[in-house]
PDB file of N, CA and C in Angstrom:
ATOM      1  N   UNK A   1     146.576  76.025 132.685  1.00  0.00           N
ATOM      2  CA  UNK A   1     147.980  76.323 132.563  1.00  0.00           C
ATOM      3  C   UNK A   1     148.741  75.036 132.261  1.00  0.00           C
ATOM      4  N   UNK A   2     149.666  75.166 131.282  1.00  0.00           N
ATOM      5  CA  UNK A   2     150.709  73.789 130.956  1.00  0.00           C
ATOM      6  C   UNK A   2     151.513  74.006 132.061  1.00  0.00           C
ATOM      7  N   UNK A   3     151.700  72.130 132.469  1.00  0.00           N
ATOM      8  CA  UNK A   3     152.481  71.999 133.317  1.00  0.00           C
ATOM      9  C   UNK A   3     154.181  72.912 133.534  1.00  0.00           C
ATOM     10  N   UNK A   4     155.051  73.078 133.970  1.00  0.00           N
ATOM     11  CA  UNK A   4     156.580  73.891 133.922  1.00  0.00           C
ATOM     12  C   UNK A   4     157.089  72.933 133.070  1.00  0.00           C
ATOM     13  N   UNK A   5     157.074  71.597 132.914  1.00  0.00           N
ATOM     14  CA  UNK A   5     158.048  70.214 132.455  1.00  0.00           C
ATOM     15  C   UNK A   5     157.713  71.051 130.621  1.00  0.00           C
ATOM     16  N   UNK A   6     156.453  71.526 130.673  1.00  0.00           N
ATOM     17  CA  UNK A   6     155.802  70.993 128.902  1.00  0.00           C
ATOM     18  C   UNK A   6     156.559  72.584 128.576  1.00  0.00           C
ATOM     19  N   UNK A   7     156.577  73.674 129.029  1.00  0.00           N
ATOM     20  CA  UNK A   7     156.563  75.292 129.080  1.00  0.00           C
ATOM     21  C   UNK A   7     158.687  75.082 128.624  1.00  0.00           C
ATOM     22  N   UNK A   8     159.270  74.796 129.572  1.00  0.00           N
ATOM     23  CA  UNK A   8     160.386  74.676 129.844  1.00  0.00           C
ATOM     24  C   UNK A   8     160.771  73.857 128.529  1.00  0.00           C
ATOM     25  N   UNK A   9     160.559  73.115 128.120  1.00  0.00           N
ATOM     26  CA  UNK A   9     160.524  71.875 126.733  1.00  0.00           C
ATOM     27  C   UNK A   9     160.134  73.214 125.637  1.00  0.00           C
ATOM     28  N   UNK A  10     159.246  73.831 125.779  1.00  0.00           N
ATOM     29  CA  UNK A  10     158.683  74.587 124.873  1.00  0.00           C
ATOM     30  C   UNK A  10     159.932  75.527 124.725  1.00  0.00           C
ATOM     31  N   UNK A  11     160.328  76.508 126.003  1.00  0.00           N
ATOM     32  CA  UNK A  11     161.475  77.199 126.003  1.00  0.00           C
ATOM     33  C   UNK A  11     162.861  76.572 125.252  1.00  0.00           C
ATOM     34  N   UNK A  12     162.756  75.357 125.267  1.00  0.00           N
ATOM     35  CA  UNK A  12     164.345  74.525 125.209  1.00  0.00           C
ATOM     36  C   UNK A  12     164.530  74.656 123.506  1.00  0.00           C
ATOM     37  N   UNK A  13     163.143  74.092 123.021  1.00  0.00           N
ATOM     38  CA  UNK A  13     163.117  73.672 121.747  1.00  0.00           C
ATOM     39  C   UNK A  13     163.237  74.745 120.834  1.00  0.00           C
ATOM     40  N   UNK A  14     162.457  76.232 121.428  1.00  0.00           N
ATOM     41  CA  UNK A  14     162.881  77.421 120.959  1.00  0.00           C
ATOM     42  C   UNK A  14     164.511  77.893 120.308  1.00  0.00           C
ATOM     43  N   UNK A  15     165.217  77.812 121.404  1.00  0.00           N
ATOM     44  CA  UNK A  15     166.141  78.405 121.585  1.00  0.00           C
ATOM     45  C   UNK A  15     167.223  76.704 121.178  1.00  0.00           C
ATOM     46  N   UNK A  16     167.033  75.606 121.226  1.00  0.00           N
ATOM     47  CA  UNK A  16     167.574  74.899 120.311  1.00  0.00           C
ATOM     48  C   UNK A  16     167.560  75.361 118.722  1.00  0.00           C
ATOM     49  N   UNK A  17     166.633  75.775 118.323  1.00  0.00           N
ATOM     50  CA  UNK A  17     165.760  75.791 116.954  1.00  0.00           C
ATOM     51  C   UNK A  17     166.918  76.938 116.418  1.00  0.00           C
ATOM     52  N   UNK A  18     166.554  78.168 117.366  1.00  0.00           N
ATOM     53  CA  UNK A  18     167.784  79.122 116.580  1.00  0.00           C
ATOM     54  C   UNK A  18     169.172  79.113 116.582  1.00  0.00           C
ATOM     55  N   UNK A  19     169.730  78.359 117.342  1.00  0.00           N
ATOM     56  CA  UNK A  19     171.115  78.576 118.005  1.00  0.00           C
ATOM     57  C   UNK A  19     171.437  76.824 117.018  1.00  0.00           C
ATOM     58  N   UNK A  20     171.199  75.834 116.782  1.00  0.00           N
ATOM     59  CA  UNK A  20     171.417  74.833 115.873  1.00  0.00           C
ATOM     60  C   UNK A  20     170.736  73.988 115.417  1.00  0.00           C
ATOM     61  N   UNK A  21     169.226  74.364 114.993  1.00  0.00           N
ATOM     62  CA  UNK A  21     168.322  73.620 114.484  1.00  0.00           C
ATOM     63  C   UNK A  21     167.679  72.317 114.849  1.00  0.00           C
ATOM     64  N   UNK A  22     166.488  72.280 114.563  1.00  0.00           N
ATOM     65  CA  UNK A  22     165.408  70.921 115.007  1.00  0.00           C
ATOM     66  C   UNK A  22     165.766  69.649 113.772  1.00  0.00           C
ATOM     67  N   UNK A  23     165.031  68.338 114.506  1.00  0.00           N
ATOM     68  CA  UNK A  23     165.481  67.519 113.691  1.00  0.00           C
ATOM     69  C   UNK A  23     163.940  67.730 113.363  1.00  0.00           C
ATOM     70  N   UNK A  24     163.568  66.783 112.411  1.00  0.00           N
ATOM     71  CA  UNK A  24     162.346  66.644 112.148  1.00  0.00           C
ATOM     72  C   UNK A  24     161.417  66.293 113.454  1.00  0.00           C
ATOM     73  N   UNK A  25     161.905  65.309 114.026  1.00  0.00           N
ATOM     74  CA  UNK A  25     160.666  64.666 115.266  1.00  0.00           C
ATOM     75  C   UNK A  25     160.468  66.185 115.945  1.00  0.00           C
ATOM     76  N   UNK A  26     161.710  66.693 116.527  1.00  0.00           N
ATOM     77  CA  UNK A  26     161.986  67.318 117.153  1.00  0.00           C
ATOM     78  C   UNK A  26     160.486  69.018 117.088  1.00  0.00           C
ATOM     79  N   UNK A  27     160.722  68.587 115.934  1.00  0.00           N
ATOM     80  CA  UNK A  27     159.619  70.181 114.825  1.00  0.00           C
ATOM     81  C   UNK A  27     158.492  69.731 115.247  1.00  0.00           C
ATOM     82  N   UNK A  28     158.387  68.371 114.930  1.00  0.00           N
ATOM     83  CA  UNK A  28     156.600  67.981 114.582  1.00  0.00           C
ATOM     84  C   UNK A  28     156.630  68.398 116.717  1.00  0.00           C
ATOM     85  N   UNK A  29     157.214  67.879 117.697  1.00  0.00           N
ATOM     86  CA  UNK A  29     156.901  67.874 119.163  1.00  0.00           C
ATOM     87  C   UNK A  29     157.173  69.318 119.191  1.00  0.00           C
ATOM     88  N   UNK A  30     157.259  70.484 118.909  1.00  0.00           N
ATOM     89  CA  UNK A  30     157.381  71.806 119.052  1.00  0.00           C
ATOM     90  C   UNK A  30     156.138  71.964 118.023  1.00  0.00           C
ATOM     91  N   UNK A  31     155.966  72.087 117.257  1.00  0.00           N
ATOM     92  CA  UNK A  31     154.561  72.505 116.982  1.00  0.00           C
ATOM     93  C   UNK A  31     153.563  71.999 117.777  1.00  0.00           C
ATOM     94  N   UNK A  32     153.448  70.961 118.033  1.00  0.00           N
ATOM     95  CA  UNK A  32     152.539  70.232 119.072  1.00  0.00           C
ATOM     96  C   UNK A  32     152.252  70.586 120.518  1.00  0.00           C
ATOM     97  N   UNK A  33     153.260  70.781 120.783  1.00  0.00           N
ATOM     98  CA  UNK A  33     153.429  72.254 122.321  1.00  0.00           C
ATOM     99  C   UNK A  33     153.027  73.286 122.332  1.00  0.00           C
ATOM    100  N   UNK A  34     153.065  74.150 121.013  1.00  0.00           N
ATOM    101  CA  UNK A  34     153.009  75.293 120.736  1.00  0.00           C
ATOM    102  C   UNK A  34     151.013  75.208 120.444  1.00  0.00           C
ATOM    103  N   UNK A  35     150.873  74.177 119.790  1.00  0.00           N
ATOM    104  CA  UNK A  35     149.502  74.029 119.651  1.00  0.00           C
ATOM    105  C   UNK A  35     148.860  74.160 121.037  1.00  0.00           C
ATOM    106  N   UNK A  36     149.074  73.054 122.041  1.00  0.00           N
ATOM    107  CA  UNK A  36     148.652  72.828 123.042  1.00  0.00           C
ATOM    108  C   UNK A  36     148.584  73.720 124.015  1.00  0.00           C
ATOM    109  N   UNK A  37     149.655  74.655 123.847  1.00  0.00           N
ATOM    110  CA  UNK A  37     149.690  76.143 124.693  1.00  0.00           C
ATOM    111  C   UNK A  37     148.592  77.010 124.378  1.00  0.00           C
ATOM    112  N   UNK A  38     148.659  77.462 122.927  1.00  0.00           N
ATOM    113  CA  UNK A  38     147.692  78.164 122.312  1.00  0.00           C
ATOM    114  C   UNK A  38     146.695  77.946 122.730  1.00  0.00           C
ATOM    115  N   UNK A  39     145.847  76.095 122.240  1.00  0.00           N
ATOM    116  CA  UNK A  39     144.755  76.075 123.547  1.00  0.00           C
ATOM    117  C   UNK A  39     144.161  76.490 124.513  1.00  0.00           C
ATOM    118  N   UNK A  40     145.103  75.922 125.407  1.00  0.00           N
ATOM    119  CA  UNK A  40     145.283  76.467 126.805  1.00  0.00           C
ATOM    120  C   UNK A  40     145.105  78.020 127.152  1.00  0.00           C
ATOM    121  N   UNK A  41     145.755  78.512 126.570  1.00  0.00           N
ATOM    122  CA  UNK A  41     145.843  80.259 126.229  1.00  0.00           C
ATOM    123  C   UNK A  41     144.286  80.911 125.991  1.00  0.00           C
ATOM    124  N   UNK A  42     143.654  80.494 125.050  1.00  0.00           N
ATOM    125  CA  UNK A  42     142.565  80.982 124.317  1.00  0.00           C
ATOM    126  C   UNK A  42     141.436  80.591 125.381  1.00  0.00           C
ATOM    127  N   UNK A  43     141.707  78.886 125.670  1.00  0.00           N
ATOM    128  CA  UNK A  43     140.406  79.158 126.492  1.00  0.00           C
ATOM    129  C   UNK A  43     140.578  79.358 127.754  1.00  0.00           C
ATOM    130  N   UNK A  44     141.578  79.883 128.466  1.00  0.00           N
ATOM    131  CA  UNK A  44     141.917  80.943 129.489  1.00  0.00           C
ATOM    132  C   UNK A  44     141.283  82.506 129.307  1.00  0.00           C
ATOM    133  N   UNK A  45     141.763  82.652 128.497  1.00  0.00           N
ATOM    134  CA  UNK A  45     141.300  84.324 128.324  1.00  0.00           C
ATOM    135  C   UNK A  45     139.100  83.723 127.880  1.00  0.00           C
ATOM    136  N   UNK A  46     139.176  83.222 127.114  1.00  0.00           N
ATOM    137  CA  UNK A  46     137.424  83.187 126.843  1.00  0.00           C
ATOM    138  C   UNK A  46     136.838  83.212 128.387  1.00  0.00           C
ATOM    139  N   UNK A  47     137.313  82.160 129.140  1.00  0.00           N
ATOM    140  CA  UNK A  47     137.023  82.346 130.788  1.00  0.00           C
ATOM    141  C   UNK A  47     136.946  83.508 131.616  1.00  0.00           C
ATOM    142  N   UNK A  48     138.278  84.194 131.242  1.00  0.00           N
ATOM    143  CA  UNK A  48     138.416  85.586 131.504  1.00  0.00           C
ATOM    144  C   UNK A  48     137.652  86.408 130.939  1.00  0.00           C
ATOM    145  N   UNK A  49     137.243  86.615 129.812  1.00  0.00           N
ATOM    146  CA  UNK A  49     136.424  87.457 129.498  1.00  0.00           C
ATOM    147  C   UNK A  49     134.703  86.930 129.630  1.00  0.00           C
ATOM    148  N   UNK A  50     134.274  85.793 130.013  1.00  0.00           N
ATOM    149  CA  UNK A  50     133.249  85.379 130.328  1.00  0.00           C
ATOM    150  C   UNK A  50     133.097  85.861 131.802  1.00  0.00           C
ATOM    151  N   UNK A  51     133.810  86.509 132.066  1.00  0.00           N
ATOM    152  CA  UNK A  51     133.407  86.880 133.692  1.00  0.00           C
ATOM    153  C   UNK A  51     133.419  88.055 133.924  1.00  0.00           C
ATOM    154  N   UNK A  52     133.713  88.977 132.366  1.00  0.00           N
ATOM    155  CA  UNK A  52     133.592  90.578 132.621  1.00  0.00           C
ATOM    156  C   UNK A  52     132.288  90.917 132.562  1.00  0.00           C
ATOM    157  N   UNK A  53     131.892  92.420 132.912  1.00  0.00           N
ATOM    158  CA  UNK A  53     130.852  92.751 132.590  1.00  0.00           C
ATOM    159  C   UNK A  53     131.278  94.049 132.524  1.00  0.00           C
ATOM    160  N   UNK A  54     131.047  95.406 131.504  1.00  0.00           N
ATOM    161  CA  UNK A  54     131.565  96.557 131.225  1.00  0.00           C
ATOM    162  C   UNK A  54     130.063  97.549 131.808  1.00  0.00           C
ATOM    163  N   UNK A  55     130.776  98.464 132.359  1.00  0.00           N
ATOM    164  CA  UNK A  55     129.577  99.588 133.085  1.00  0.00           C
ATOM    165  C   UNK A  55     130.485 100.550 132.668  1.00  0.00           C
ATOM    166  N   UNK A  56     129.450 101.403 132.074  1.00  0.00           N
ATOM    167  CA  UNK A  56     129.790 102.662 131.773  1.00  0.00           C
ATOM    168  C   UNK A  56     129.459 103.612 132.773  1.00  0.00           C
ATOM    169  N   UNK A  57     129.887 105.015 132.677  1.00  0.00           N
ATOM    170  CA  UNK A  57     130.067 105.931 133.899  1.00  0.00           C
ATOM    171  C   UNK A  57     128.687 106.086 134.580  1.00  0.00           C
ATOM    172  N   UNK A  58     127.880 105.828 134.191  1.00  0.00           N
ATOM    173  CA  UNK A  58     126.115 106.297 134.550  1.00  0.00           C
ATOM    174  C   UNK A  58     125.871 104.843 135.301  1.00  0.00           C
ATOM    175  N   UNK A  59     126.325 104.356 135.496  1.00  0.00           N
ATOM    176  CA  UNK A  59     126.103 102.936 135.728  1.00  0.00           C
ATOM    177  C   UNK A  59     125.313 101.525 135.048  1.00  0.00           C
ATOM    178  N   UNK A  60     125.473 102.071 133.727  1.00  0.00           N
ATOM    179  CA  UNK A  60     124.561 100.968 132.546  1.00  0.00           C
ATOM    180  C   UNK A  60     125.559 100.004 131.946  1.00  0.00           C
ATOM    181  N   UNK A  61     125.141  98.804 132.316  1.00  0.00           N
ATOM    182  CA  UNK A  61     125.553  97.587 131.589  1.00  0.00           C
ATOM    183  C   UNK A  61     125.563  97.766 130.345  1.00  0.00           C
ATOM    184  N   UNK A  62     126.846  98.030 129.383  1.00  0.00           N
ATOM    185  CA  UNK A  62     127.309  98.265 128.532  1.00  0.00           C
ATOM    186  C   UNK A  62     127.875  97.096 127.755  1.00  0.00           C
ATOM    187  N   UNK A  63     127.685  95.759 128.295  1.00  0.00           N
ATOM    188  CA  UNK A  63     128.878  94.632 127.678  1.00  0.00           C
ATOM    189  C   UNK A  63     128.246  94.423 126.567  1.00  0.00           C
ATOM    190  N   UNK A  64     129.019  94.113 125.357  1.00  0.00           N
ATOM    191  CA  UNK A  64     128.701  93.874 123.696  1.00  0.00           C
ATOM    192  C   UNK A  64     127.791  93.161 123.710  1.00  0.00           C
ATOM    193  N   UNK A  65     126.946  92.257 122.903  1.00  0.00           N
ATOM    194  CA  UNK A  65     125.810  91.514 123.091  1.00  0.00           C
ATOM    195  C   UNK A  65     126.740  90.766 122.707  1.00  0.00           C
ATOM    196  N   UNK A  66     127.609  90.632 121.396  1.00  0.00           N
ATOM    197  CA  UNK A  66     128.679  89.169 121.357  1.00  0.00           C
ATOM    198  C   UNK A  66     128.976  88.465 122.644  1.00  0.00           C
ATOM    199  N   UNK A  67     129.684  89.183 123.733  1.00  0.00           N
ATOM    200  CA  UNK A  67     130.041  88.352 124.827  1.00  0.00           C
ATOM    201  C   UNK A  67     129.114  88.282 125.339  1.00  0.00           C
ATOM    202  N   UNK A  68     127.792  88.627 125.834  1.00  0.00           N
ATOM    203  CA  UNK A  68     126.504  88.366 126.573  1.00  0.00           C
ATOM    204  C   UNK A  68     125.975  87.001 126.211  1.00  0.00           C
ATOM    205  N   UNK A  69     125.881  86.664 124.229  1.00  0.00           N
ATOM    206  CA  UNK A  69     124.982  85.774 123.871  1.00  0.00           C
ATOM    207  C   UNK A  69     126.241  84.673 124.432  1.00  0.00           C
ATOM    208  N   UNK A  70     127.670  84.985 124.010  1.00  0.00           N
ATOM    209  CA  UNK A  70     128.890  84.072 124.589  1.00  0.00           C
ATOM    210  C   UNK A  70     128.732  83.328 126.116  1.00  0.00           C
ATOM    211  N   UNK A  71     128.002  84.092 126.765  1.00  0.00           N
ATOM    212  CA  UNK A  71     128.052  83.820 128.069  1.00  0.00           C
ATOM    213  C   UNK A  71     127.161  83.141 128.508  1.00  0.00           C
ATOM    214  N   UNK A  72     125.948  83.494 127.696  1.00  0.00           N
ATOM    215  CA  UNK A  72     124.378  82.644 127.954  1.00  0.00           C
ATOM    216  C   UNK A  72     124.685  81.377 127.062  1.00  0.00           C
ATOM    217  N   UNK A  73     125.404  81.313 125.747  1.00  0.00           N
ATOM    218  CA  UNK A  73     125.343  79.822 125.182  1.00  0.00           C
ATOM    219  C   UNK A  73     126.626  79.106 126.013  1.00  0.00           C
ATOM    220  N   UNK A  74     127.309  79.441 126.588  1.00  0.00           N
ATOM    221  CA  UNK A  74     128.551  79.012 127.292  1.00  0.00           C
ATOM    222  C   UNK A  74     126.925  78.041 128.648  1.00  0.00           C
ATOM    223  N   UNK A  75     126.656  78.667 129.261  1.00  0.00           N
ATOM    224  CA  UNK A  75     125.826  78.263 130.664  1.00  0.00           C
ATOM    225  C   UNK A  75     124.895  77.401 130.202  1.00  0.00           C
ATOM    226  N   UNK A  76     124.357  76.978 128.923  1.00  0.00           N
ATOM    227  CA  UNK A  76     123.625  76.257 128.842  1.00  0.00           C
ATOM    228  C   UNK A  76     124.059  74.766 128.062  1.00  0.00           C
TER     229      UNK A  76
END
């Protein structure tokens, strides 16, 4: 998770952006946040979904083999 300081900056620069525009520096450090979130984001959820496992009603391990082989090359 990004710190509140980087999130809040992220919020600011937003709502600067529409209400009276970025300077240049200003763009390049908002894309750069926005990058760094995304990050953060993606390999949050990969974590999250590295820890599912799907059972269907009969009780058979059903999870895709994509996230299985994901999970075995992740552990090694």
């Amino acid at each position: 998770m990004l710190p509140k300081e980087k999130i809040a900056r992220i919020n600011y620069l937003s709502r600067k952006s529409k209400n009276e525009g970025l300077t240049s520096k200003e763009k390049e450090e908002q894309q750069s946040l926005r990058q760094e979130y995304l990050n953060v984001f993606r390999s949050s959820m990969t974590d999250t979904l590295h820890s599912v496992k799907i059972i269907d009603p009969k009780g058979n391990d059903v999870t895709p083999q994509k996230l299985r082989d994901s999970k075995n090359n992740r552990l090694h």
